[in-house]
PDB file of N, CA and C in Angstrom:
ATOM      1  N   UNK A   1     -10.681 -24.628 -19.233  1.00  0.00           N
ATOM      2  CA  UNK A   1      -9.409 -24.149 -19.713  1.00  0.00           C
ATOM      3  C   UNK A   1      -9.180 -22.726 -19.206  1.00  0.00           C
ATOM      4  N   UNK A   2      -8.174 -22.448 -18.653  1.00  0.00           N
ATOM      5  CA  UNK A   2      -7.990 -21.153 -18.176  1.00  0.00           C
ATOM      6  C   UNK A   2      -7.144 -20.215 -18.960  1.00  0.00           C
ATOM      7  N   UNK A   3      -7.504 -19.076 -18.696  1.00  0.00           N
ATOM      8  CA  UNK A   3      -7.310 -17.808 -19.745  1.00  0.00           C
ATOM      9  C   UNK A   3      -6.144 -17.118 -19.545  1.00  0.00           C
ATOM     10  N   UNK A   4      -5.582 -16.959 -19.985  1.00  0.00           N
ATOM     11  CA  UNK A   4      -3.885 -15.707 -20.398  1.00  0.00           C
ATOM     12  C   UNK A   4      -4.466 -15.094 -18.875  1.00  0.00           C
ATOM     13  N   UNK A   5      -5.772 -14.374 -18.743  1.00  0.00           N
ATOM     14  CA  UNK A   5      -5.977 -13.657 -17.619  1.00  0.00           C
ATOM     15  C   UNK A   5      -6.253 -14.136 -16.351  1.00  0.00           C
ATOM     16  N   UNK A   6      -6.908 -15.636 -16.215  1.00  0.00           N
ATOM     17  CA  UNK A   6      -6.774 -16.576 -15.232  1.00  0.00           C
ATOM     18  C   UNK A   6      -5.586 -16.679 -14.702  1.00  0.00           C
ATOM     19  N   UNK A   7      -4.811 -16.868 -15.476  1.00  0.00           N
ATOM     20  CA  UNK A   7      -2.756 -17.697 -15.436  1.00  0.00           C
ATOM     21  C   UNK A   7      -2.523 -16.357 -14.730  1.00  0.00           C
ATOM     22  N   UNK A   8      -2.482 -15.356 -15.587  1.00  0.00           N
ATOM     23  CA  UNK A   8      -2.010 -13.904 -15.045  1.00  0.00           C
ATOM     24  C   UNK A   8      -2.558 -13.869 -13.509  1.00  0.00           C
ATOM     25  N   UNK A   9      -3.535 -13.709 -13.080  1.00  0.00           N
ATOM     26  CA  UNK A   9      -3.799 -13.468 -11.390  1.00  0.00           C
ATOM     27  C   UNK A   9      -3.605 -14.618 -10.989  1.00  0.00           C
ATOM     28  N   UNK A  10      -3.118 -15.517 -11.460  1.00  0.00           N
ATOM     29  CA  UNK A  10      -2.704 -16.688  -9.974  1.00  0.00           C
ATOM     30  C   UNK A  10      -1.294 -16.292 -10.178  1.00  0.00           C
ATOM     31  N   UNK A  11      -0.390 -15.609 -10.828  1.00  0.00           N
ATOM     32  CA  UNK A  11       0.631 -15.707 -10.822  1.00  0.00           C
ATOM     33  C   UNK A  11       0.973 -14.300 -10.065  1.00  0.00           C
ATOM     34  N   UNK A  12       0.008 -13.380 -10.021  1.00  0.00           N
ATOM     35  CA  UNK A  12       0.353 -12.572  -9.772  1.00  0.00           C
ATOM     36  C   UNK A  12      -0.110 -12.489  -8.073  1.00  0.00           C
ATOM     37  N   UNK A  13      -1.348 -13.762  -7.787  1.00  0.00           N
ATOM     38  CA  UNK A  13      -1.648 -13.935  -6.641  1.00  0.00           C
ATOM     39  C   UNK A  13      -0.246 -14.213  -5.852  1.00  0.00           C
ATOM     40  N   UNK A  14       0.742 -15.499  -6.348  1.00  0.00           N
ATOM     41  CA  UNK A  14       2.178 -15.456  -5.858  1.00  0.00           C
ATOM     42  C   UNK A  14       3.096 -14.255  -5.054  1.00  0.00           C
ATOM     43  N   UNK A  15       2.698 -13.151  -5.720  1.00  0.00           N
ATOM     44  CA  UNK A  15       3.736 -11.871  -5.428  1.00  0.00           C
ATOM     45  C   UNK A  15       3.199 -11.001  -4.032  1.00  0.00           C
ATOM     46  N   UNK A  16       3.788 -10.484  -3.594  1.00  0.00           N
ATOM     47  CA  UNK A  16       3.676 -10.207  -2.390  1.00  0.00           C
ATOM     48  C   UNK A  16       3.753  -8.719  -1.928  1.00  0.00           C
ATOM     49  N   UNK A  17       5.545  -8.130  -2.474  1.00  0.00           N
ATOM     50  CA  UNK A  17       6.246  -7.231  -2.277  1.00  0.00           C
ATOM     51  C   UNK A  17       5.855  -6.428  -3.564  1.00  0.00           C
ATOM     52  N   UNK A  18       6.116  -5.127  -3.427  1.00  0.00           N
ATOM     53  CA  UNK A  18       5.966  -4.149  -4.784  1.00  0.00           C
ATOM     54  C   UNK A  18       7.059  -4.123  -5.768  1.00  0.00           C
ATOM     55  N   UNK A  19       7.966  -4.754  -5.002  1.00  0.00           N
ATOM     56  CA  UNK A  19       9.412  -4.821  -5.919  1.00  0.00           C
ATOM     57  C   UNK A  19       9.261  -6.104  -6.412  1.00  0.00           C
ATOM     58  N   UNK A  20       8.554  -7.256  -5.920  1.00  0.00           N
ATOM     59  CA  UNK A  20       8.351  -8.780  -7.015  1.00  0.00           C
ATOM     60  C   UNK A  20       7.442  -8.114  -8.166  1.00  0.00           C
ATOM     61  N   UNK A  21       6.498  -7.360  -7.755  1.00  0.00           N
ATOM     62  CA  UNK A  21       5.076  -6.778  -8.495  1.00  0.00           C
ATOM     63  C   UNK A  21       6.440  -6.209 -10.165  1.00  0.00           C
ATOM     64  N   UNK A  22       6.975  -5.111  -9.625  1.00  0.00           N
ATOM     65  CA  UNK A  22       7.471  -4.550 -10.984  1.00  0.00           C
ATOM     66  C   UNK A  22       8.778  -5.228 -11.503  1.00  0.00           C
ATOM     67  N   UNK A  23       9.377  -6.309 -10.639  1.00  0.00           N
ATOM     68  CA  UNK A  23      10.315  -7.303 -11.347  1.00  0.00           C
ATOM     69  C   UNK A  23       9.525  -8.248 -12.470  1.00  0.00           C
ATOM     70  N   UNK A  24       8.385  -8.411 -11.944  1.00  0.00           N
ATOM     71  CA  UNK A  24       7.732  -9.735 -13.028  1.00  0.00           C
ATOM     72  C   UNK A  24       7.349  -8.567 -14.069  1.00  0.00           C
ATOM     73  N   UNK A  25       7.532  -7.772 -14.322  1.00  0.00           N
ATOM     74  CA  UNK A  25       6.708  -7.160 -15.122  1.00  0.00           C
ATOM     75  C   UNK A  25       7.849  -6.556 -16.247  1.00  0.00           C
ATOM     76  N   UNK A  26       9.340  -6.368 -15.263  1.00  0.00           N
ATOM     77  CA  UNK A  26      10.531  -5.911 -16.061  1.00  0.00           C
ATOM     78  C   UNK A  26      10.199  -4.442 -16.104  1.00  0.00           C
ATOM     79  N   UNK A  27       9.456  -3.811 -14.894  1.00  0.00           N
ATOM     80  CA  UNK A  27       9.342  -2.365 -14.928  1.00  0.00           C
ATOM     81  C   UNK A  27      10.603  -1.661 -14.020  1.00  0.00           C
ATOM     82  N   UNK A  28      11.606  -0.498 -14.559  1.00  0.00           N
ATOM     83  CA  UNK A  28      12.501  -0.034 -13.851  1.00  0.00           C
ATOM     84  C   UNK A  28      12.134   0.665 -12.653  1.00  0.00           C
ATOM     85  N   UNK A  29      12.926   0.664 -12.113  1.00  0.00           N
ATOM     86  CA  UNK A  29      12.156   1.379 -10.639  1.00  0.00           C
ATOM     87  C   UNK A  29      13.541   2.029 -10.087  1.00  0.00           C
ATOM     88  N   UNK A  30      13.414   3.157  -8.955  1.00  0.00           N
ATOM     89  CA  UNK A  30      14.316   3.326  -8.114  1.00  0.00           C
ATOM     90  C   UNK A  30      13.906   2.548  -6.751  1.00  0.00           C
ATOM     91  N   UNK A  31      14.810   1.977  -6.340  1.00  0.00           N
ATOM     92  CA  UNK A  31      14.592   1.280  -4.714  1.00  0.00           C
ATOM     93  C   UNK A  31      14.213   2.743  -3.626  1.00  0.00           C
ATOM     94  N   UNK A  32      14.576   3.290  -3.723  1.00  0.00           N
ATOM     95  CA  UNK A  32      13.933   4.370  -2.491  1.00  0.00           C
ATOM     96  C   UNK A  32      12.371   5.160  -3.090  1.00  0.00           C
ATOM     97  N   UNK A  33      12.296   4.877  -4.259  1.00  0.00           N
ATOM     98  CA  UNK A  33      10.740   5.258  -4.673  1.00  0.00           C
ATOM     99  C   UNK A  33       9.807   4.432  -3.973  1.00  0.00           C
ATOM    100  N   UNK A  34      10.334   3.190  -3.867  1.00  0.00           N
ATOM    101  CA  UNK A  34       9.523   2.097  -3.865  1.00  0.00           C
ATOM    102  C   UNK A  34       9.667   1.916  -2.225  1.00  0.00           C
ATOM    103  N   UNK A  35      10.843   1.863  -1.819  1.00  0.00           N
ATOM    104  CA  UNK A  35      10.820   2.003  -0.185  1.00  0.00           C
ATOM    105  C   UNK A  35       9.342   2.719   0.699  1.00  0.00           C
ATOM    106  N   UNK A  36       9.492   3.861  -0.181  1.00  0.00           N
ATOM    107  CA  UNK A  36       8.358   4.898   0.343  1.00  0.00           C
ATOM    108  C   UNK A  36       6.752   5.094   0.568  1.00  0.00           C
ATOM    109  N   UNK A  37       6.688   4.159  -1.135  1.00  0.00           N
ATOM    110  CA  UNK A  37       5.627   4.161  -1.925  1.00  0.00           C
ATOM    111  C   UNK A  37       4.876   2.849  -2.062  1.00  0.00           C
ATOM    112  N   UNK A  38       5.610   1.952  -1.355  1.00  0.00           N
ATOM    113  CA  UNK A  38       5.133   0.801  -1.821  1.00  0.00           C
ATOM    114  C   UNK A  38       3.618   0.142  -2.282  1.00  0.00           C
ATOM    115  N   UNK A  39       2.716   0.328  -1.024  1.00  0.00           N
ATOM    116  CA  UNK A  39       1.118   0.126  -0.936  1.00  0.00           C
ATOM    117  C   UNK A  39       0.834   1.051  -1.943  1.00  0.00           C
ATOM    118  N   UNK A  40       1.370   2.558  -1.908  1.00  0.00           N
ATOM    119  CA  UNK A  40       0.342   3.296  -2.810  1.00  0.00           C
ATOM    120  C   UNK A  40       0.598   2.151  -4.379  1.00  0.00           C
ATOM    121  N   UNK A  41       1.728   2.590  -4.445  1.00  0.00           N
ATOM    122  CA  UNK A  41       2.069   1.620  -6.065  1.00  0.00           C
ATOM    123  C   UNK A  41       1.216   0.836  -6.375  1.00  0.00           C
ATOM    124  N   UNK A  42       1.111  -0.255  -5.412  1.00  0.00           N
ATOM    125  CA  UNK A  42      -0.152  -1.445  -5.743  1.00  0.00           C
ATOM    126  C   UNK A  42      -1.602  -1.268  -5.590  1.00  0.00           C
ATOM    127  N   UNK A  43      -1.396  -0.405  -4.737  1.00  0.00           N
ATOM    128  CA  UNK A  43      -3.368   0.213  -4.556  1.00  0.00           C
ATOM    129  C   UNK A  43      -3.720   0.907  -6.111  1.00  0.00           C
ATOM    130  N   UNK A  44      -2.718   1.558  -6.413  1.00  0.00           N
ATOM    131  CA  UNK A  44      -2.976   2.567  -7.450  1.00  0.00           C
ATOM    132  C   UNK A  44      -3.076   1.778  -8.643  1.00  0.00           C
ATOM    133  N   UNK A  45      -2.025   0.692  -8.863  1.00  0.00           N
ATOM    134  CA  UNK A  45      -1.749  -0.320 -10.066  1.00  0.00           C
ATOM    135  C   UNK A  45      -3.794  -1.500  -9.701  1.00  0.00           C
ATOM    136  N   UNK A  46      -3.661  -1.746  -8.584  1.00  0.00           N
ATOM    137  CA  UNK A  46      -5.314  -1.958  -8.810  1.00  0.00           C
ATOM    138  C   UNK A  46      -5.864  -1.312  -9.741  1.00  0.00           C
ATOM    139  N   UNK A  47      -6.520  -0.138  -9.140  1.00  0.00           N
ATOM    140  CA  UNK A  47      -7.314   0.961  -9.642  1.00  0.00           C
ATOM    141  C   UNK A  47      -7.220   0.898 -10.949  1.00  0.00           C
ATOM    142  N   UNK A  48      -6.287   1.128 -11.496  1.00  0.00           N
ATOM    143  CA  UNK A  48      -5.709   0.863 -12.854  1.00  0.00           C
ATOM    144  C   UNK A  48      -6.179  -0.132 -13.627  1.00  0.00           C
ATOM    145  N   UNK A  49      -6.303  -1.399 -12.636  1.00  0.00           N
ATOM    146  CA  UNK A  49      -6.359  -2.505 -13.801  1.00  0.00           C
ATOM    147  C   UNK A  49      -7.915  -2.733 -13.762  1.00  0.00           C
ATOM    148  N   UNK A  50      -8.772  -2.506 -12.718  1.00  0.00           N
ATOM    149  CA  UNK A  50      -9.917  -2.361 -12.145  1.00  0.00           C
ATOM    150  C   UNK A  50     -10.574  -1.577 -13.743  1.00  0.00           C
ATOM    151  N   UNK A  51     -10.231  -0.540 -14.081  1.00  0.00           N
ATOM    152  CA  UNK A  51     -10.802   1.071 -14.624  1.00  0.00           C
ATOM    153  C   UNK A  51     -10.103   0.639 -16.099  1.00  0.00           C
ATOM    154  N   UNK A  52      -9.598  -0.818 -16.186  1.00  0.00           N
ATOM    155  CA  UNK A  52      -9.200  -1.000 -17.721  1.00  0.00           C
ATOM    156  C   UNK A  52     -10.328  -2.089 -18.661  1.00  0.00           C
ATOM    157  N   UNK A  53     -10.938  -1.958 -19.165  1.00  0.00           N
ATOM    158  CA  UNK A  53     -11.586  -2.719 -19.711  1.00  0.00           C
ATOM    159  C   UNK A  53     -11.469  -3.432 -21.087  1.00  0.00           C
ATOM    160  N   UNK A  54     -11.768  -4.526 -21.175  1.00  0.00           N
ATOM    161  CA  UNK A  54     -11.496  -5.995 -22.065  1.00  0.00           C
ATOM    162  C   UNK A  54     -10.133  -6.398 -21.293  1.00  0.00           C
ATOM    163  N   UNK A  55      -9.853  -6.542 -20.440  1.00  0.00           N
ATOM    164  CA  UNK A  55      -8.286  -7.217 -20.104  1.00  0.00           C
ATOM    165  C   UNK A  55      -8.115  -8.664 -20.198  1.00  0.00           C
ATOM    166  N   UNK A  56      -9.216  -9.017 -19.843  1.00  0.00           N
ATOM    167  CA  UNK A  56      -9.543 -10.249 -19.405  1.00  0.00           C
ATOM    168  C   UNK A  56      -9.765 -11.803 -20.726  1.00  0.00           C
ATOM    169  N   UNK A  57     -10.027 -10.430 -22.154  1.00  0.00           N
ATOM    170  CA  UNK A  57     -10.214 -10.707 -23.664  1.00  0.00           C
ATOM    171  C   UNK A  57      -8.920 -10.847 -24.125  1.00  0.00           C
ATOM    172  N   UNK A  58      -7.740 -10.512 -23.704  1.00  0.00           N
ATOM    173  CA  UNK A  58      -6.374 -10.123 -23.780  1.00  0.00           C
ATOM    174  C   UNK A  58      -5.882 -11.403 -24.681  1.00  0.00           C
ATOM    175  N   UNK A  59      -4.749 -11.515 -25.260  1.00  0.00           N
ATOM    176  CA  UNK A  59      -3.792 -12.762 -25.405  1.00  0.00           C
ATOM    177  C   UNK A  59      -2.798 -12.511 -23.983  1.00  0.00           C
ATOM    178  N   UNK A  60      -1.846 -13.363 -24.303  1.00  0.00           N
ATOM    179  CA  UNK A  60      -0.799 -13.523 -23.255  1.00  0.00           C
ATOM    180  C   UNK A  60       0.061 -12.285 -22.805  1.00  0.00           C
ATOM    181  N   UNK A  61       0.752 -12.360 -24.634  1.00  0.00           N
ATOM    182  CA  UNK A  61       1.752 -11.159 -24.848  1.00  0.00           C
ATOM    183  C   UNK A  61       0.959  -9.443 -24.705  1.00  0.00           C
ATOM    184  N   UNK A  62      -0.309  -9.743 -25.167  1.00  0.00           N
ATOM    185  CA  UNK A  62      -1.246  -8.083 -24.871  1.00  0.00           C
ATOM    186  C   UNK A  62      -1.164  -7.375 -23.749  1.00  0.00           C
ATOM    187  N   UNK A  63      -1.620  -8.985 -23.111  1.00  0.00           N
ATOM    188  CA  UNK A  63      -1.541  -8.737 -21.665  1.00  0.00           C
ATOM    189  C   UNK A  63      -0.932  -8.297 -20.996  1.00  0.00           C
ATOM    190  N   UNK A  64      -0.013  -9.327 -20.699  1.00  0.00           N
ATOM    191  CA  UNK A  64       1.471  -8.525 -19.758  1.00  0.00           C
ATOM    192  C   UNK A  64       1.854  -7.035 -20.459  1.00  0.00           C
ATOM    193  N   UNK A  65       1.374  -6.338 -21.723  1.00  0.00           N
ATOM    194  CA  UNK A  65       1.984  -5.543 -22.019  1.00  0.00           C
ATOM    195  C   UNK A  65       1.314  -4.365 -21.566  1.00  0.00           C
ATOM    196  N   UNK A  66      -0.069  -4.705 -21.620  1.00  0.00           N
ATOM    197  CA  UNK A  66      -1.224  -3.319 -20.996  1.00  0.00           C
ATOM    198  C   UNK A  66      -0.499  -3.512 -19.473  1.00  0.00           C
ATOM    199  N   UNK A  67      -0.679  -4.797 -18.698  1.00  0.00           N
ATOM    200  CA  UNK A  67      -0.071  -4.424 -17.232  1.00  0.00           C
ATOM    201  C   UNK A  67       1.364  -3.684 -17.039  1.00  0.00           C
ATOM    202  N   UNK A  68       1.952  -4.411 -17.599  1.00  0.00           N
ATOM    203  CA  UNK A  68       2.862  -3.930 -17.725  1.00  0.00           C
ATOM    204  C   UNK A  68       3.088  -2.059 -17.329  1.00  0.00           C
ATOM    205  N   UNK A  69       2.428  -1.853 -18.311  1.00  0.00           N
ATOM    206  CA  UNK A  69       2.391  -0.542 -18.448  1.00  0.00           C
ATOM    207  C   UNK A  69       1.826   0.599 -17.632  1.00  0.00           C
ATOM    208  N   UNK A  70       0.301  -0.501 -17.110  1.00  0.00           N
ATOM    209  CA  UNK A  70      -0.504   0.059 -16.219  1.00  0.00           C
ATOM    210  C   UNK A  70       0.470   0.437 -14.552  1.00  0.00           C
ATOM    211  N   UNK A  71       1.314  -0.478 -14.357  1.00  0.00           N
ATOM    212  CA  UNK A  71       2.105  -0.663 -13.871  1.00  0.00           C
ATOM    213  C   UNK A  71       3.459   0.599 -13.431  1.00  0.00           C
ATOM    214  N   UNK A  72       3.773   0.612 -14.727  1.00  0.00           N
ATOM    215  CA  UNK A  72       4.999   1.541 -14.787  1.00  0.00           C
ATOM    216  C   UNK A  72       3.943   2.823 -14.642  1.00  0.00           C
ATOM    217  N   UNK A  73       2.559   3.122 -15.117  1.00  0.00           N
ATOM    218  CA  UNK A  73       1.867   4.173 -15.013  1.00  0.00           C
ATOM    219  C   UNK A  73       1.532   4.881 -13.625  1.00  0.00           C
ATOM    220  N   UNK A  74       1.315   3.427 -12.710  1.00  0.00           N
ATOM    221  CA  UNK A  74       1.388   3.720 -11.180  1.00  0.00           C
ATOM    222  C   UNK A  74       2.572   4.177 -10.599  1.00  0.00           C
ATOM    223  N   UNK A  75       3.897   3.555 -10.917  1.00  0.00           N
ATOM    224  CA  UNK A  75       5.026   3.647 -10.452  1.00  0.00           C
ATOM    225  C   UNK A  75       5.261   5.289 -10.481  1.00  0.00           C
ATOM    226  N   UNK A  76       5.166   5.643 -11.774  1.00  0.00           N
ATOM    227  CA  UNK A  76       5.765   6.800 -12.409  1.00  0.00           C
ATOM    228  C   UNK A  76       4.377   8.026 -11.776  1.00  0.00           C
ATOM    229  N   UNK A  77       3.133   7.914 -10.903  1.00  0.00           N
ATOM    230  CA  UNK A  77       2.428   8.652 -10.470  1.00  0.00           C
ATOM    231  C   UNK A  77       2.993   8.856  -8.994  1.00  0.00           C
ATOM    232  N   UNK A  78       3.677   8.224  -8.207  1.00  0.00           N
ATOM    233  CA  UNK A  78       4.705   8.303  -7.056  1.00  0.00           C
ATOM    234  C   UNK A  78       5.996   8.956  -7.376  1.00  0.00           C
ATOM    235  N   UNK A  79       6.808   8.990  -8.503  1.00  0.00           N
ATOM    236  CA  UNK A  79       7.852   9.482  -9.096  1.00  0.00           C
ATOM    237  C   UNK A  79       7.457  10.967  -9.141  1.00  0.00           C
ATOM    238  N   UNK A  80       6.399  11.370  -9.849  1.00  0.00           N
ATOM    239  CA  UNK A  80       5.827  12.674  -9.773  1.00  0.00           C
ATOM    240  C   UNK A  80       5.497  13.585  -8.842  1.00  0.00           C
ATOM    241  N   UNK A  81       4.712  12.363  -7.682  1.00  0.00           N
ATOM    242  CA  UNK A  81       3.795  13.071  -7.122  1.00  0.00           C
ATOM    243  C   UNK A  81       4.150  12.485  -5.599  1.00  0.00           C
ATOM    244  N   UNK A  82       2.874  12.269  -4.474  1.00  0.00           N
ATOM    245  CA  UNK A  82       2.919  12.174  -3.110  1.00  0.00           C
ATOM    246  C   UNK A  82       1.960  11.425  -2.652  1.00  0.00           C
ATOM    247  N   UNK A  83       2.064  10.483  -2.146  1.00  0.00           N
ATOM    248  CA  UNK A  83       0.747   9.972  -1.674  1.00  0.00           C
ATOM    249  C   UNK A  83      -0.206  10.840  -1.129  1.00  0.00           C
ATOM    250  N   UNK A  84       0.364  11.702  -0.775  1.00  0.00           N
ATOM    251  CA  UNK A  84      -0.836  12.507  -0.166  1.00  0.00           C
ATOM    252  C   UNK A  84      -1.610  13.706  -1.216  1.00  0.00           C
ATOM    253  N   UNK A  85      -0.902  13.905  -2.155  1.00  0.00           N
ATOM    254  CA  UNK A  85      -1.717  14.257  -3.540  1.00  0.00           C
ATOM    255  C   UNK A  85      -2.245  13.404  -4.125  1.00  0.00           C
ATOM    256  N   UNK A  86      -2.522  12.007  -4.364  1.00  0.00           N
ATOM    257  CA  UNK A  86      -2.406  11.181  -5.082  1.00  0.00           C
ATOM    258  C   UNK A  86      -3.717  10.634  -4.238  1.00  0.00           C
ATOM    259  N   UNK A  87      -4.130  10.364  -3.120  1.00  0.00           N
ATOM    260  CA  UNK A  87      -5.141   9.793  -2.304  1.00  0.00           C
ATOM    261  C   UNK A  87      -5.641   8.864  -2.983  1.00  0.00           C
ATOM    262  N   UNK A  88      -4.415   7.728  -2.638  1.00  0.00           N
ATOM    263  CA  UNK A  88      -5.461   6.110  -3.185  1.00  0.00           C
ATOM    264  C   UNK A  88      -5.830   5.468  -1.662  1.00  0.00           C
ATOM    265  N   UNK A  89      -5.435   5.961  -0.902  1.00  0.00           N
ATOM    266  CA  UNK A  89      -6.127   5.692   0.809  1.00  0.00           C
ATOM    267  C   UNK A  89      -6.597   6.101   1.311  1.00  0.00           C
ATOM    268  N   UNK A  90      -7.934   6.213   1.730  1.00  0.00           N
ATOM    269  CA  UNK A  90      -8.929   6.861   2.146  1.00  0.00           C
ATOM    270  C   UNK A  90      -8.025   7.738   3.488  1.00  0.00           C
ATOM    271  N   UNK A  91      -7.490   7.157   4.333  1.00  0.00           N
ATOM    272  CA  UNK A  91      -7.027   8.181   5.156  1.00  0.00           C
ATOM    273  C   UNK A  91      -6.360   9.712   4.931  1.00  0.00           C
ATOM    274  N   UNK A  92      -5.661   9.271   3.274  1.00  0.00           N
ATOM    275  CA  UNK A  92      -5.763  10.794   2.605  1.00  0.00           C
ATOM    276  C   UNK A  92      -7.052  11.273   1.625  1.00  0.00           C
ATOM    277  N   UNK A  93      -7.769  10.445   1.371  1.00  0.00           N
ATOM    278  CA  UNK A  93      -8.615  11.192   0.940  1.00  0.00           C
ATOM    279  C   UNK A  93      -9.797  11.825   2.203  1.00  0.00           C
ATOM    280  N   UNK A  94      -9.790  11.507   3.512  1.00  0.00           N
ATOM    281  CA  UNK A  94     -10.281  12.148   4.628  1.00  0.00           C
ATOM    282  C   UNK A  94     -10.093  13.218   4.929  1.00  0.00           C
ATOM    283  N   UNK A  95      -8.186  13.679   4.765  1.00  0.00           N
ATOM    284  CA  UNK A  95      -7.749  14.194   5.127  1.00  0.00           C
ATOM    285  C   UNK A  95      -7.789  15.943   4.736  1.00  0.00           C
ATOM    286  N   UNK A  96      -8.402  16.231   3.633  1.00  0.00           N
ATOM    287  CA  UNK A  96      -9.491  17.466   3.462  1.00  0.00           C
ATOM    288  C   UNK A  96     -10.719  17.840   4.033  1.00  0.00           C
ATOM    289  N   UNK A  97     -10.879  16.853   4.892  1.00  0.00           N
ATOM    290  CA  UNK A  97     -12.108  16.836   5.591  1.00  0.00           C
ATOM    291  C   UNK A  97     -11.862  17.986   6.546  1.00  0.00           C
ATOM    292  N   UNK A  98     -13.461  18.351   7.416  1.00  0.00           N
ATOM    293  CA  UNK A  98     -12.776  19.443   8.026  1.00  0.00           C
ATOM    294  C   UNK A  98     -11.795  19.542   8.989  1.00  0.00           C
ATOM    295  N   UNK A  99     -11.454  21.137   9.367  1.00  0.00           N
ATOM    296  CA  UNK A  99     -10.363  21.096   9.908  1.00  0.00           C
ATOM    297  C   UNK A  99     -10.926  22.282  11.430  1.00  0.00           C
ATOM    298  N   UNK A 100      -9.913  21.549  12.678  1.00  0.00           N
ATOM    299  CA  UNK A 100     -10.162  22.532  13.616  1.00  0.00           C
ATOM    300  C   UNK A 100      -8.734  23.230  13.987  1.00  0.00           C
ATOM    301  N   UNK A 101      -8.978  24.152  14.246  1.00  0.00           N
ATOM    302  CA  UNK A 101      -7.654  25.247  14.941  1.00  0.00           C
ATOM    303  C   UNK A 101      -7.536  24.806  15.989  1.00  0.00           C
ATOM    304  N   UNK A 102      -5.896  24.776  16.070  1.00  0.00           N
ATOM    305  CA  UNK A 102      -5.078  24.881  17.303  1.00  0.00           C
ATOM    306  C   UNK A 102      -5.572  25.278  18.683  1.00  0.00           C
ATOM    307  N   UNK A 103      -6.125  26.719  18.684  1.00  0.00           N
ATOM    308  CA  UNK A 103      -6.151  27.875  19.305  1.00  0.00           C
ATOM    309  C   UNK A 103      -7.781  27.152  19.809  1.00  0.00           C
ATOM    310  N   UNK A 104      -9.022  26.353  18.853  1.00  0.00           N
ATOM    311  CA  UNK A 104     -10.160  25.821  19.327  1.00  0.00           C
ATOM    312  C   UNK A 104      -9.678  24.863  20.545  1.00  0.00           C
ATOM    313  N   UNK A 105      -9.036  24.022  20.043  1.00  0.00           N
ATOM    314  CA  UNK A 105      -8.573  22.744  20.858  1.00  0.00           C
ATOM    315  C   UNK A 105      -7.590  23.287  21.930  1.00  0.00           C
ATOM    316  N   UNK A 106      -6.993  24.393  22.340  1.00  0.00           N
ATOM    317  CA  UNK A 106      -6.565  24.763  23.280  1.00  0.00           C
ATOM    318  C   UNK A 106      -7.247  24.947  24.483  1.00  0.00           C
ATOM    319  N   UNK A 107      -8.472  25.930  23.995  1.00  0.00           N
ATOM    320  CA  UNK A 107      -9.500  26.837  24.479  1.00  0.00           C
ATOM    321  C   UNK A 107      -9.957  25.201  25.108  1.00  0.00           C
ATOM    322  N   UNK A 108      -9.878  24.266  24.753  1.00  0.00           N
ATOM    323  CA  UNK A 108     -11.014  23.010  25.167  1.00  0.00           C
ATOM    324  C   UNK A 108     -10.858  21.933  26.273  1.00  0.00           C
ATOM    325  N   UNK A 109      -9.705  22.639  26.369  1.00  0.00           N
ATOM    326  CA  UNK A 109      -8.616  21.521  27.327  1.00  0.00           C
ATOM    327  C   UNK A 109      -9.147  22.306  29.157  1.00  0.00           C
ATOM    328  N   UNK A 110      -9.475  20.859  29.557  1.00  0.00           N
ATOM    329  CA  UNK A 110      -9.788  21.193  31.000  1.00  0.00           C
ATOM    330  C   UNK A 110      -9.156  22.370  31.501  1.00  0.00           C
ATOM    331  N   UNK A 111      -7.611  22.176  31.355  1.00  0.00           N
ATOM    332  CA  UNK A 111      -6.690  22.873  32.534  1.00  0.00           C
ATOM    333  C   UNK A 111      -7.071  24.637  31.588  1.00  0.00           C
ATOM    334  N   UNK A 112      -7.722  24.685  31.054  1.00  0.00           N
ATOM    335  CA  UNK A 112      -7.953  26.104  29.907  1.00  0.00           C
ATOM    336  C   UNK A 112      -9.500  26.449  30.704  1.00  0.00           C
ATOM    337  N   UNK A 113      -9.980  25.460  30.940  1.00  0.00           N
ATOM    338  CA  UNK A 113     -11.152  25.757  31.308  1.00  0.00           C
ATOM    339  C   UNK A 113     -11.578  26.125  32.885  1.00  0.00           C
ATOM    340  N   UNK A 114     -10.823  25.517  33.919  1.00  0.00           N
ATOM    341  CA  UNK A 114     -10.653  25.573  35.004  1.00  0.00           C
ATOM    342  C   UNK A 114      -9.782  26.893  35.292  1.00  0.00           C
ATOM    343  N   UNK A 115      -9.199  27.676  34.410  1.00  0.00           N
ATOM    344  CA  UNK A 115      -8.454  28.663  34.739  1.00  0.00           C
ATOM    345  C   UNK A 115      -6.957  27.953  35.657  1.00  0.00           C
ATOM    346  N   UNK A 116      -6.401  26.695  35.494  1.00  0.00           N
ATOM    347  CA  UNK A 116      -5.695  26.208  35.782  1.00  0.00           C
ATOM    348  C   UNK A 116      -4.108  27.222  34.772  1.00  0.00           C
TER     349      UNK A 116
END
C-alpha cells in the first residue's frame, strides 16, 4: 500500500517545469522571478525537503502543507536574494574560490612574454 508520501513523489515525479512545481502546490509566484530562478527554486526546494524530517510519516493534507510551504520558502529565498548569494550550485559555491588578477594573466600571455 503506498503512502500520502509515495503518491506525493510520483506525482511530483510528473512535473517538470518550476512553474508546474508551484502551480500544484497553489504557491503565488511572479513569472519573471521564476523566468530567472527557475533550477535554483527546485535545487533549493530539494534541499529543503531533503533537511526536513518525518515527511514521509506525514498524512496527505500535512503533507502537501509542509511542501507546500517548503516550497514558497525556496521561492521567496530568490525573491530576496541571488543565486549567486544563495549557492545551491556548486559553480557558485566555487566561485569564492581563489582568485587571479587581471594584470597576473596579462603578464602570462605569450605576446607579453615575447616582448611582442
Amino acid at each position: 500500500m503506498a503512502t500520502a508520501f509515495d503518491q506525493l513523489m510520483t506525482d511530483l515525479g510528473r512535473l517538470s517545469a518550476a512553474e508546474e512545481f508551484l502551480r500544484f502546490f497553489d504557491v503565488a509566484h511572479e513569472p519573471a522571478v521564476v523566468h530567472v530562478n527557475r533550477l535554483h527554486i527546485l535545487k533549493r526546494f530539494q534541499q529543503y525537503l531533503r533537511a526536513t524530517p518525518g515527511l514521509e510519516k506525514l498524512d496527505e493534507t500535512a503533507l502537501r502543507d509542509n511542501c507546500r510551504a517548503l516550497l514558497a520558502r525556496a521561492y521567496e529565498d530568490f525573491v530576496r536574494s541571488t543565486p549567486a548569494k544563495e549557492k545551491v550550485f556548486k559553480v557558485f559555491q566555487d566561485a569564492d574560490g581563489p582568485q587571479v588578477a587581471l594584470d597576473s594573466l596579462r603578464r602570462s600571455l605569450p605576446s607579453q612574454r615575447n616582448g611582442a
